[in-house]
Protein backbone atom coordinates (compact mmCIF):
# COMPACT_ATOMS: atom_id res chain seq x y z
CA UNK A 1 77.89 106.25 121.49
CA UNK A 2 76.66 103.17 121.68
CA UNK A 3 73.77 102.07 124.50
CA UNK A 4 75.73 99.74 125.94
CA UNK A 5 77.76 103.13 126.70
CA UNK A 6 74.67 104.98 128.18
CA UNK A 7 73.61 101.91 130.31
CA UNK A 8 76.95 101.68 131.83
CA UNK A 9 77.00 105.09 132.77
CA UNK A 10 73.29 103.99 134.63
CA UNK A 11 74.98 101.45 136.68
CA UNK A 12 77.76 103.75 137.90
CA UNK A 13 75.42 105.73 138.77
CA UNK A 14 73.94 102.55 141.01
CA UNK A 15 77.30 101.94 141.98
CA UNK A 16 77.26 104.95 143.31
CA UNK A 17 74.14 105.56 145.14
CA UNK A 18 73.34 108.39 142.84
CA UNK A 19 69.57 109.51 143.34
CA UNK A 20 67.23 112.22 141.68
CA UNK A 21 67.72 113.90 145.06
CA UNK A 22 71.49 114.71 144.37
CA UNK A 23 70.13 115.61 140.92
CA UNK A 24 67.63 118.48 142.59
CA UNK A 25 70.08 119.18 144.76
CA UNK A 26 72.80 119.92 141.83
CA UNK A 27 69.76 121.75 140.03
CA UNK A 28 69.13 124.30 142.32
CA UNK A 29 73.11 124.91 142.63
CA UNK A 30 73.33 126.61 139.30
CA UNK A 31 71.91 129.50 139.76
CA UNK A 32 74.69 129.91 142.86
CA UNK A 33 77.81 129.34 140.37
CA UNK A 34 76.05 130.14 136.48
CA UNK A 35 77.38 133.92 137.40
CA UNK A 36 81.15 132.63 137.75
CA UNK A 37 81.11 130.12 134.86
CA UNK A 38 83.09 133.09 132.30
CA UNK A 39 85.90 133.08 134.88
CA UNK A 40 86.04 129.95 135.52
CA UNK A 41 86.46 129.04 132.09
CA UNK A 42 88.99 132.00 131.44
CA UNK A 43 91.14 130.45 134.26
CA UNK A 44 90.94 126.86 132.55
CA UNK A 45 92.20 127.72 129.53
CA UNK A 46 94.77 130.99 130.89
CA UNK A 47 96.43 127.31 132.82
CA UNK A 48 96.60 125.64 129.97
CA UNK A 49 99.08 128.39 128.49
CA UNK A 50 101.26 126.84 131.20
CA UNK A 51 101.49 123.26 129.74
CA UNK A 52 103.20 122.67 126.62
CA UNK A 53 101.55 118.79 126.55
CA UNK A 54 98.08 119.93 126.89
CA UNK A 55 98.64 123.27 124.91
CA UNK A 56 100.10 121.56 121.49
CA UNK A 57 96.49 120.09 120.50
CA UNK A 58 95.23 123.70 120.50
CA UNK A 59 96.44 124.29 116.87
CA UNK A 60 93.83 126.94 115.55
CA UNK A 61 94.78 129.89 117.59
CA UNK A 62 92.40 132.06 119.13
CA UNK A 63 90.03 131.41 116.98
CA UNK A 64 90.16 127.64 118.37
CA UNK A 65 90.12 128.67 121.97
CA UNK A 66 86.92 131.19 121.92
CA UNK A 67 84.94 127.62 120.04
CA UNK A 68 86.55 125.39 122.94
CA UNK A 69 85.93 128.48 125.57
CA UNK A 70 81.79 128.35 124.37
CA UNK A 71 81.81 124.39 124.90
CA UNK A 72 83.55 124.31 127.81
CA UNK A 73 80.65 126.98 129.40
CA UNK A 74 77.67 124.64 127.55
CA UNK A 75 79.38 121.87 129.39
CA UNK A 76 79.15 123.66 133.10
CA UNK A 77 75.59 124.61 131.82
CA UNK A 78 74.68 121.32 131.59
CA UNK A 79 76.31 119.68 134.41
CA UNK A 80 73.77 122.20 136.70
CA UNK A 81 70.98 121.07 134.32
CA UNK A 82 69.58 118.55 136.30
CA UNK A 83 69.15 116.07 133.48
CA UNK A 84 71.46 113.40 133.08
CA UNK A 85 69.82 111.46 130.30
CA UNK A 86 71.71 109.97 127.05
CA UNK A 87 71.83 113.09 125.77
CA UNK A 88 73.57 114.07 127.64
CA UNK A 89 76.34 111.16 128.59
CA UNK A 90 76.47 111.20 124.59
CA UNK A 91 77.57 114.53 124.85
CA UNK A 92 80.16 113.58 127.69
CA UNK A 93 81.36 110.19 125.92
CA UNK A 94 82.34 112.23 122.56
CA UNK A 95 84.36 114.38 125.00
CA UNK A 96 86.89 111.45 125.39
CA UNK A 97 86.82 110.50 122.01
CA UNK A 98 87.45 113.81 120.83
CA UNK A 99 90.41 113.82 123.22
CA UNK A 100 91.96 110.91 121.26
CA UNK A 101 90.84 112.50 117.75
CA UNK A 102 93.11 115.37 118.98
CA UNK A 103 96.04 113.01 120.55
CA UNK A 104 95.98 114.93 124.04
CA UNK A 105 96.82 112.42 126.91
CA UNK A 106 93.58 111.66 129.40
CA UNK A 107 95.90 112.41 132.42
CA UNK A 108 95.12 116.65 131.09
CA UNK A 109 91.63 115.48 131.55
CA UNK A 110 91.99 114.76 134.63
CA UNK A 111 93.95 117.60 135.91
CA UNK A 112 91.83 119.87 134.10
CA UNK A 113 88.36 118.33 135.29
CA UNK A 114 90.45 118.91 138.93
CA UNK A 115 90.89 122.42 138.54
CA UNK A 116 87.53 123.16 137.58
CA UNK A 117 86.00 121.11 140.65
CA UNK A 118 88.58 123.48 143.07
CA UNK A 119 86.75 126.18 140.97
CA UNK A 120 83.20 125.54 141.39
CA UNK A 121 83.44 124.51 145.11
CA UNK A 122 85.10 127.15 145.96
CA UNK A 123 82.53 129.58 144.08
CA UNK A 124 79.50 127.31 145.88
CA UNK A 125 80.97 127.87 149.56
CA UNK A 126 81.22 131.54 149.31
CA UNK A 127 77.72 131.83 147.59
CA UNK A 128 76.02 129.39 149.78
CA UNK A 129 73.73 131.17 152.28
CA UNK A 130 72.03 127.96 154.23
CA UNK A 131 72.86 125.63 156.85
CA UNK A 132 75.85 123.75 156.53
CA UNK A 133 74.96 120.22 156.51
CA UNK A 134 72.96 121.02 153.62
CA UNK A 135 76.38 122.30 151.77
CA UNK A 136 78.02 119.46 152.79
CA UNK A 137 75.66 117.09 150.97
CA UNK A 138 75.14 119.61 148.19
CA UNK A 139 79.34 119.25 147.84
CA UNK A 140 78.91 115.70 147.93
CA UNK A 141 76.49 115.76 145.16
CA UNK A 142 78.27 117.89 142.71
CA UNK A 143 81.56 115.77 143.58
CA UNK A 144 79.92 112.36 142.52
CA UNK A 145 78.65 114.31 139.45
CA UNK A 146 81.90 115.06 138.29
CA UNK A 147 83.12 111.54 139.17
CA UNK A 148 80.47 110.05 137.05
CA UNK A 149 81.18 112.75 134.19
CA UNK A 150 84.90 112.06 134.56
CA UNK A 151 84.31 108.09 134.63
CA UNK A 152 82.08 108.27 131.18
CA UNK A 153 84.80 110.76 129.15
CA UNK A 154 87.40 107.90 130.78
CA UNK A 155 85.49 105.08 129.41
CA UNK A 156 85.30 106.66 125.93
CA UNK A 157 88.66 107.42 125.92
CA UNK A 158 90.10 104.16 126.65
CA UNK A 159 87.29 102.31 124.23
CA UNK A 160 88.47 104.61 121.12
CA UNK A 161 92.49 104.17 121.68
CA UNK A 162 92.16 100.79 122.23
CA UNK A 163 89.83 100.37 118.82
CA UNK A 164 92.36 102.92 117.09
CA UNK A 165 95.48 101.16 118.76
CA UNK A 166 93.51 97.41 117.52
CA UNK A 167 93.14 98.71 114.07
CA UNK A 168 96.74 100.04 114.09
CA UNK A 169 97.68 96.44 115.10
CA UNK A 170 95.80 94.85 112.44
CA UNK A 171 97.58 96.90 109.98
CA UNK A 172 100.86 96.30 110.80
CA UNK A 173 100.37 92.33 111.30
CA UNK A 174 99.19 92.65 107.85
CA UNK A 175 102.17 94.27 107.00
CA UNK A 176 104.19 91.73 108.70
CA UNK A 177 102.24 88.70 107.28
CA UNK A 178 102.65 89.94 103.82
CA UNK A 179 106.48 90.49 104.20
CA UNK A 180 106.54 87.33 105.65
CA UNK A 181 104.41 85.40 102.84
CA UNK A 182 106.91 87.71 99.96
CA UNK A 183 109.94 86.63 101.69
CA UNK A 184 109.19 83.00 102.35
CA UNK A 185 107.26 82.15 98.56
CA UNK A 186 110.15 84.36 96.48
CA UNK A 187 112.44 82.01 96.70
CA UNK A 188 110.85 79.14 95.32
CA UNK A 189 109.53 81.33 92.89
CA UNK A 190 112.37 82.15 91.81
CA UNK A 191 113.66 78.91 91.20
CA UNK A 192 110.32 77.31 89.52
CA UNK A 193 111.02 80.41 87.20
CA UNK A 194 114.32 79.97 86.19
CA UNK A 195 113.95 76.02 85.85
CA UNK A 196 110.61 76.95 83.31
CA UNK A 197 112.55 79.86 81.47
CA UNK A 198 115.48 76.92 81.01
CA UNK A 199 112.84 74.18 79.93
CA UNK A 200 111.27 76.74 77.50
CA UNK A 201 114.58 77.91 75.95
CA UNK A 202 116.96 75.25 76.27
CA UNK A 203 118.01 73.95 72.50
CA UNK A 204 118.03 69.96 72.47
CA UNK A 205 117.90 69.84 76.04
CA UNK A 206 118.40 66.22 77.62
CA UNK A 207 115.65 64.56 79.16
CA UNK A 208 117.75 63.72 82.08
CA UNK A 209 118.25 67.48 82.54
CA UNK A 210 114.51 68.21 81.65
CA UNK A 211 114.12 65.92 84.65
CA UNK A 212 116.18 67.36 86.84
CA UNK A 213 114.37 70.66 86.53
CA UNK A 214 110.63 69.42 86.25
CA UNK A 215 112.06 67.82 90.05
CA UNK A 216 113.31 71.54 91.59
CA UNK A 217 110.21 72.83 90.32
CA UNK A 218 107.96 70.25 91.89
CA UNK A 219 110.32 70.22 95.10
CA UNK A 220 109.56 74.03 95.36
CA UNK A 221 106.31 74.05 94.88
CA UNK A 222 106.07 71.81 98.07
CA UNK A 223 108.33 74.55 99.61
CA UNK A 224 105.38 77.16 98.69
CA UNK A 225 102.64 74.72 99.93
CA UNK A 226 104.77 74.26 103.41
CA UNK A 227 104.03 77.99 103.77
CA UNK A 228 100.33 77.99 102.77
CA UNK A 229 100.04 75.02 104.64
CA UNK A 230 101.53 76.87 108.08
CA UNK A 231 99.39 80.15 108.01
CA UNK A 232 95.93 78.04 107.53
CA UNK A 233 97.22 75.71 110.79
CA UNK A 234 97.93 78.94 112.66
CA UNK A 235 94.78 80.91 111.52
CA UNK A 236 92.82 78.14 112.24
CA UNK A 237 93.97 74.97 114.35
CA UNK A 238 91.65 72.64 114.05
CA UNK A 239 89.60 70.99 117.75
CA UNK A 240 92.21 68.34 118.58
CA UNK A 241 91.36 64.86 118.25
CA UNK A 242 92.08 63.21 121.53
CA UNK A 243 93.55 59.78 121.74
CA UNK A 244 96.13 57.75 123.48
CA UNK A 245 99.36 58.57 122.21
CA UNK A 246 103.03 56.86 123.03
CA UNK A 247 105.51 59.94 123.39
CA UNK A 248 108.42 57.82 122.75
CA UNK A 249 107.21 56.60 119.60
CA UNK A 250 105.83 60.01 118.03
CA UNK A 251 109.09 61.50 118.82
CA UNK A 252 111.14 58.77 117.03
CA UNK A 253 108.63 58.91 114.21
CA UNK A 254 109.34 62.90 114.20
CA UNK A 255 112.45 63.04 114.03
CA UNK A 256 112.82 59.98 111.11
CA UNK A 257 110.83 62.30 109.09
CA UNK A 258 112.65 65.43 109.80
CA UNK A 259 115.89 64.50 108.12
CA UNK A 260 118.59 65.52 110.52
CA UNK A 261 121.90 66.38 108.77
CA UNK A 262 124.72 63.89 109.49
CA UNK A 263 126.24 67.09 111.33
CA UNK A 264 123.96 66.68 113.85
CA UNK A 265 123.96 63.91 116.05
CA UNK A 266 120.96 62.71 118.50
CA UNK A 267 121.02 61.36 122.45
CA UNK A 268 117.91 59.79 123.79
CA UNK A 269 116.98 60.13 127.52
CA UNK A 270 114.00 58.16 127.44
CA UNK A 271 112.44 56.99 130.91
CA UNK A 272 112.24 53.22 131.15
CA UNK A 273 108.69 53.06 131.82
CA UNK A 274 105.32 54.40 129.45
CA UNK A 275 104.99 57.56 128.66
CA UNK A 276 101.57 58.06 127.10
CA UNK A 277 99.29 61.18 126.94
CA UNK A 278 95.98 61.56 125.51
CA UNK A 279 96.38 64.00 122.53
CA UNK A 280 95.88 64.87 118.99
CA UNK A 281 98.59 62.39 117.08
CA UNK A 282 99.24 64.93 114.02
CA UNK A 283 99.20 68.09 115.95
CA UNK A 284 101.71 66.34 118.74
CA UNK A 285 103.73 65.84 115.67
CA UNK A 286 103.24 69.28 114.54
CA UNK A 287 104.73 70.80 117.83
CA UNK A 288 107.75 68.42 118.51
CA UNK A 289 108.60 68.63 114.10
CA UNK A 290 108.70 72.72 115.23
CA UNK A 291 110.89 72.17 118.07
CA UNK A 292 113.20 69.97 116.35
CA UNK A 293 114.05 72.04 113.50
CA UNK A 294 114.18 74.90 115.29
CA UNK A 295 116.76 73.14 117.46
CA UNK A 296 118.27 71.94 113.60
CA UNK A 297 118.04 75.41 112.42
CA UNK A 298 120.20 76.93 115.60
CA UNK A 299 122.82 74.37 114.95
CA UNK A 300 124.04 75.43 111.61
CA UNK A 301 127.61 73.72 111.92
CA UNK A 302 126.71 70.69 113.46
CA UNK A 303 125.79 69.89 117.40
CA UNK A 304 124.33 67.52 119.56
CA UNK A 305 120.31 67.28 119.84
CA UNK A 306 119.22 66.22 123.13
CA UNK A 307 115.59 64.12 123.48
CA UNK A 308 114.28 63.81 127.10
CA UNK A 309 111.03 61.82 128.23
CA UNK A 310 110.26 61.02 131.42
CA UNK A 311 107.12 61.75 134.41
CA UNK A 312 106.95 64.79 136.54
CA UNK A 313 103.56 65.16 138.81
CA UNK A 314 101.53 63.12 136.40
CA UNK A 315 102.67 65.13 133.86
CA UNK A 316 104.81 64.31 130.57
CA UNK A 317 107.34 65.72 130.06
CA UNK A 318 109.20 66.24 126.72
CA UNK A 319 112.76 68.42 126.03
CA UNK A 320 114.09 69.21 123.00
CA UNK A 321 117.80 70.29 123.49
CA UNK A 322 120.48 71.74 121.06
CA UNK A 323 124.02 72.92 121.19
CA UNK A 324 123.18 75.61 119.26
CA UNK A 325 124.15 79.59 119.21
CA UNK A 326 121.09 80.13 121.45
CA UNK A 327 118.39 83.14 122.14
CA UNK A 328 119.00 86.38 123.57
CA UNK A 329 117.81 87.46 126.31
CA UNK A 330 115.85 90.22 124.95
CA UNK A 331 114.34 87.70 122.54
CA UNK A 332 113.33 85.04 124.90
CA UNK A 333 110.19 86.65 125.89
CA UNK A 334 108.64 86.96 122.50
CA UNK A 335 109.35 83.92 121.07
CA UNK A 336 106.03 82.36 121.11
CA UNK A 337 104.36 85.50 119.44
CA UNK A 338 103.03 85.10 115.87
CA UNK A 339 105.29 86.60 113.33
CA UNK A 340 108.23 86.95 115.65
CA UNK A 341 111.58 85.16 114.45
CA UNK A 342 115.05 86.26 115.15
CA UNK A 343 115.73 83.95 112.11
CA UNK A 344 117.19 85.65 108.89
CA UNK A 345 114.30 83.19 106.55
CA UNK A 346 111.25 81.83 108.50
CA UNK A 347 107.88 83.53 109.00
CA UNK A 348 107.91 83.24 113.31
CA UNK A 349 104.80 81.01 113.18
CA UNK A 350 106.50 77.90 113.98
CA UNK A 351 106.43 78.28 118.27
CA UNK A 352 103.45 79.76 117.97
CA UNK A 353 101.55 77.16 116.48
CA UNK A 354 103.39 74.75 118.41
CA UNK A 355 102.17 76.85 121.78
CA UNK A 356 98.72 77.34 120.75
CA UNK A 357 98.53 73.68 120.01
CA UNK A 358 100.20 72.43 123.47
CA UNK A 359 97.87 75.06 124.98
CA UNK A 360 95.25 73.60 123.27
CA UNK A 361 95.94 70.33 125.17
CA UNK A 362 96.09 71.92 129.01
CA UNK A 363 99.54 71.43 128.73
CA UNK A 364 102.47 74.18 128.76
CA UNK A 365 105.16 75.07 126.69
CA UNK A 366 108.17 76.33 128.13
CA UNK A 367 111.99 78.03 126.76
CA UNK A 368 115.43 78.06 128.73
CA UNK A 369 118.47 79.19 126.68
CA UNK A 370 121.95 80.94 127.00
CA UNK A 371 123.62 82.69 124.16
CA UNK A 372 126.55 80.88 122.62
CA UNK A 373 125.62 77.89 124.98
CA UNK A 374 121.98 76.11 123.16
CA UNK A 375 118.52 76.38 124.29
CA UNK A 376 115.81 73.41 125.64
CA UNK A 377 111.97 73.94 124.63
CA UNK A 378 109.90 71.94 127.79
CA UNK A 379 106.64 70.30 126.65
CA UNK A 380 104.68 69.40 129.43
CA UNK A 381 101.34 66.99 128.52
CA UNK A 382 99.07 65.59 131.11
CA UNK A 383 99.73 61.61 131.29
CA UNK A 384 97.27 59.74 130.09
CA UNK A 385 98.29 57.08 132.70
């Protein structure tokens, strides 16, 4: 447990107005319920019989449930102890993380912790011999107790699943990067290894075919460096350099370097007047390069790409439309996330790094499509106008 952990538990206890008087008063309980803490413990454990959820983490038999049965009465021990130090929320915090150790849901905790309040209220009314308001503040005492002891095993719990469900994460985006990376480099590889094994072995070979292959292999190796090239822009984009850029003219200069196939044919809606934002030139070129051969990509027979520019609430705004065989519906919502692609080759790092970066510029990146019918990516920029 870390003391960031303990000085948490310190301000709930501000939070909550708890005060060494609640702590004497909780002190001179125990002696009221110690005599009932065997039953009460038999009883929480006798319900658990009666919940197959909770029940399956008890896997060591009896043997398991007389340990658990001896913690459970150290743990009503202590709560009467009247010392509340980090000793003692240590010893409540590595109750949640046990609880995730063990894979038993926190909702058992707090049905459990539940029961035994019902318990030990019920065993302080019938002992209680004073005046009632007295009780009544004694009650209230004991019930923030339990609040705060519940809130601490809560706040371990959650901190371990989520660093267990992080690292789980981690691992399989490794996974998925790596499968990615395989699937994306074998293919030039393959082809820089056949062209070498043909250079190396081929008999009299002609220059002109020598050529040819030296050219795959050097064309490939720029297919390998594309990859490279897109993980280190995703895992680290660099601070965009701002400066006055013409939309119409990046996206003309895009799409020249792009190399549409004469399949696909382009329209231009371009408003008449400027359209300038103030933005990073390359990374601009980045984004709409992503959206345009994605839009390429989806038209695999041929279609019509659609380019829109025009003002909306001194805003830019930028469309990149396709005829294409569209995105699912059950796709549409994921994909901006790294490593997601619906696309037989491709890594899913292309809208992502194409969001990040329009993020990056307080703008916003947006997707409309219909299966069968195309889809339009939205980039909207703040004018620099």
């Amino acid at each position: 447990m870390s003391l960031q952990a303990y000085e948490r538990y310190q301000e709930l206890q501000h939070y909550v107005n708890w005060s060494d008087q609640d702590a004497a008063r909780v002190l001179a309980t125990g002696p009221l319920v110690a005599p009932s803490f065997g039953r009460l413990v038999d009883d929480f454990y006798a319900e658990i019989e009666n919940h197959p959820e909770a029940k399956k983490v008890i896997t060591g038999g009896q043997a398991q449930i007389a340990r658990l049965k001896t913690t459970l009465h150290r743990w009503l021990a202590e709560l009467f102890s009247g010392q509340y130090d980090r000793d003692y929320v240590e010893r409540r915090w590595r109750v949640g993380f046990r609880h995730v150790e063990i894979g038993l849901n926190q909702v058992y905790t707090n049905a459990a912790l539940s029961r035994l309040r019902r318990g030990l209220l019920a065993v302080l009314d019938h002992n209680w011999s004073g005046a009632i308001p007295d009780l009544l503040a004694t009650r209230a005492s004991l019930n923030t107790l339990l609040d705060l002891d519940l809130a601490i095993i809560e706040d371990a719990y959650q901190t371990e699943f989520q660093r267990r469900n992080a690292a789980t994460e981690r691992l399989a985006t490794i996974g998925r990067v790596a499968g990615g990376i395989a699937h994306e480099l074998r293919n030039p590889l393959n082809v820089v290894k056949t062209s070498v094994y043909y250079i190396l072995h081929a008999k009299n070979a002609p220059p002109e075919k020598v050529r040819t292959h030296l050219e795959r292999i050097e064309r490939q190796v720029g297919v390998a460096d594309r990859v490279i090239t897109a993980l280190n822009d995703f895992a680290r984009l660099p601070v965009p350099q701002m400066d006055r850029v013409d939309v119409e003219t990046c996206l003309k200069e895009v799409i020249e370097l792009t190399g549409l196939p004469s399949s696909v044919s382009v329209q231009w809606s371009i408003a008449p007047s400027s359209l300038v934002v103030l933005g990073d030139r390359a990374q601009l070129q980045i984004v709409f390069g992503n959206l345009i051969r994605n839009a390429r990509d989806a038209m695999p027979d041929g279609g019509t790409l659609h380019m829109f520019a025009g003002s909306r609430d001194r805003q830019v705004e930028v469309a990149v439309q396709d005829s294409g065989v569209g995105i699912p519906p059950e796709h549409l919502l994921r994909v901006f996330e790294p490593l997601y692609s619906t696309k037989a080759k491709g890594m899913g790092l292309g809208l992502s790094i194409a969001h990040e970066i329009v993020t990056r510029h307080q703008g916003s990146l947006q997707v409309a499509s219909q299966p069968g019918a195309g889809s339009t990516f939205t980039v909207l920029l703040p004018s620099a106008s």
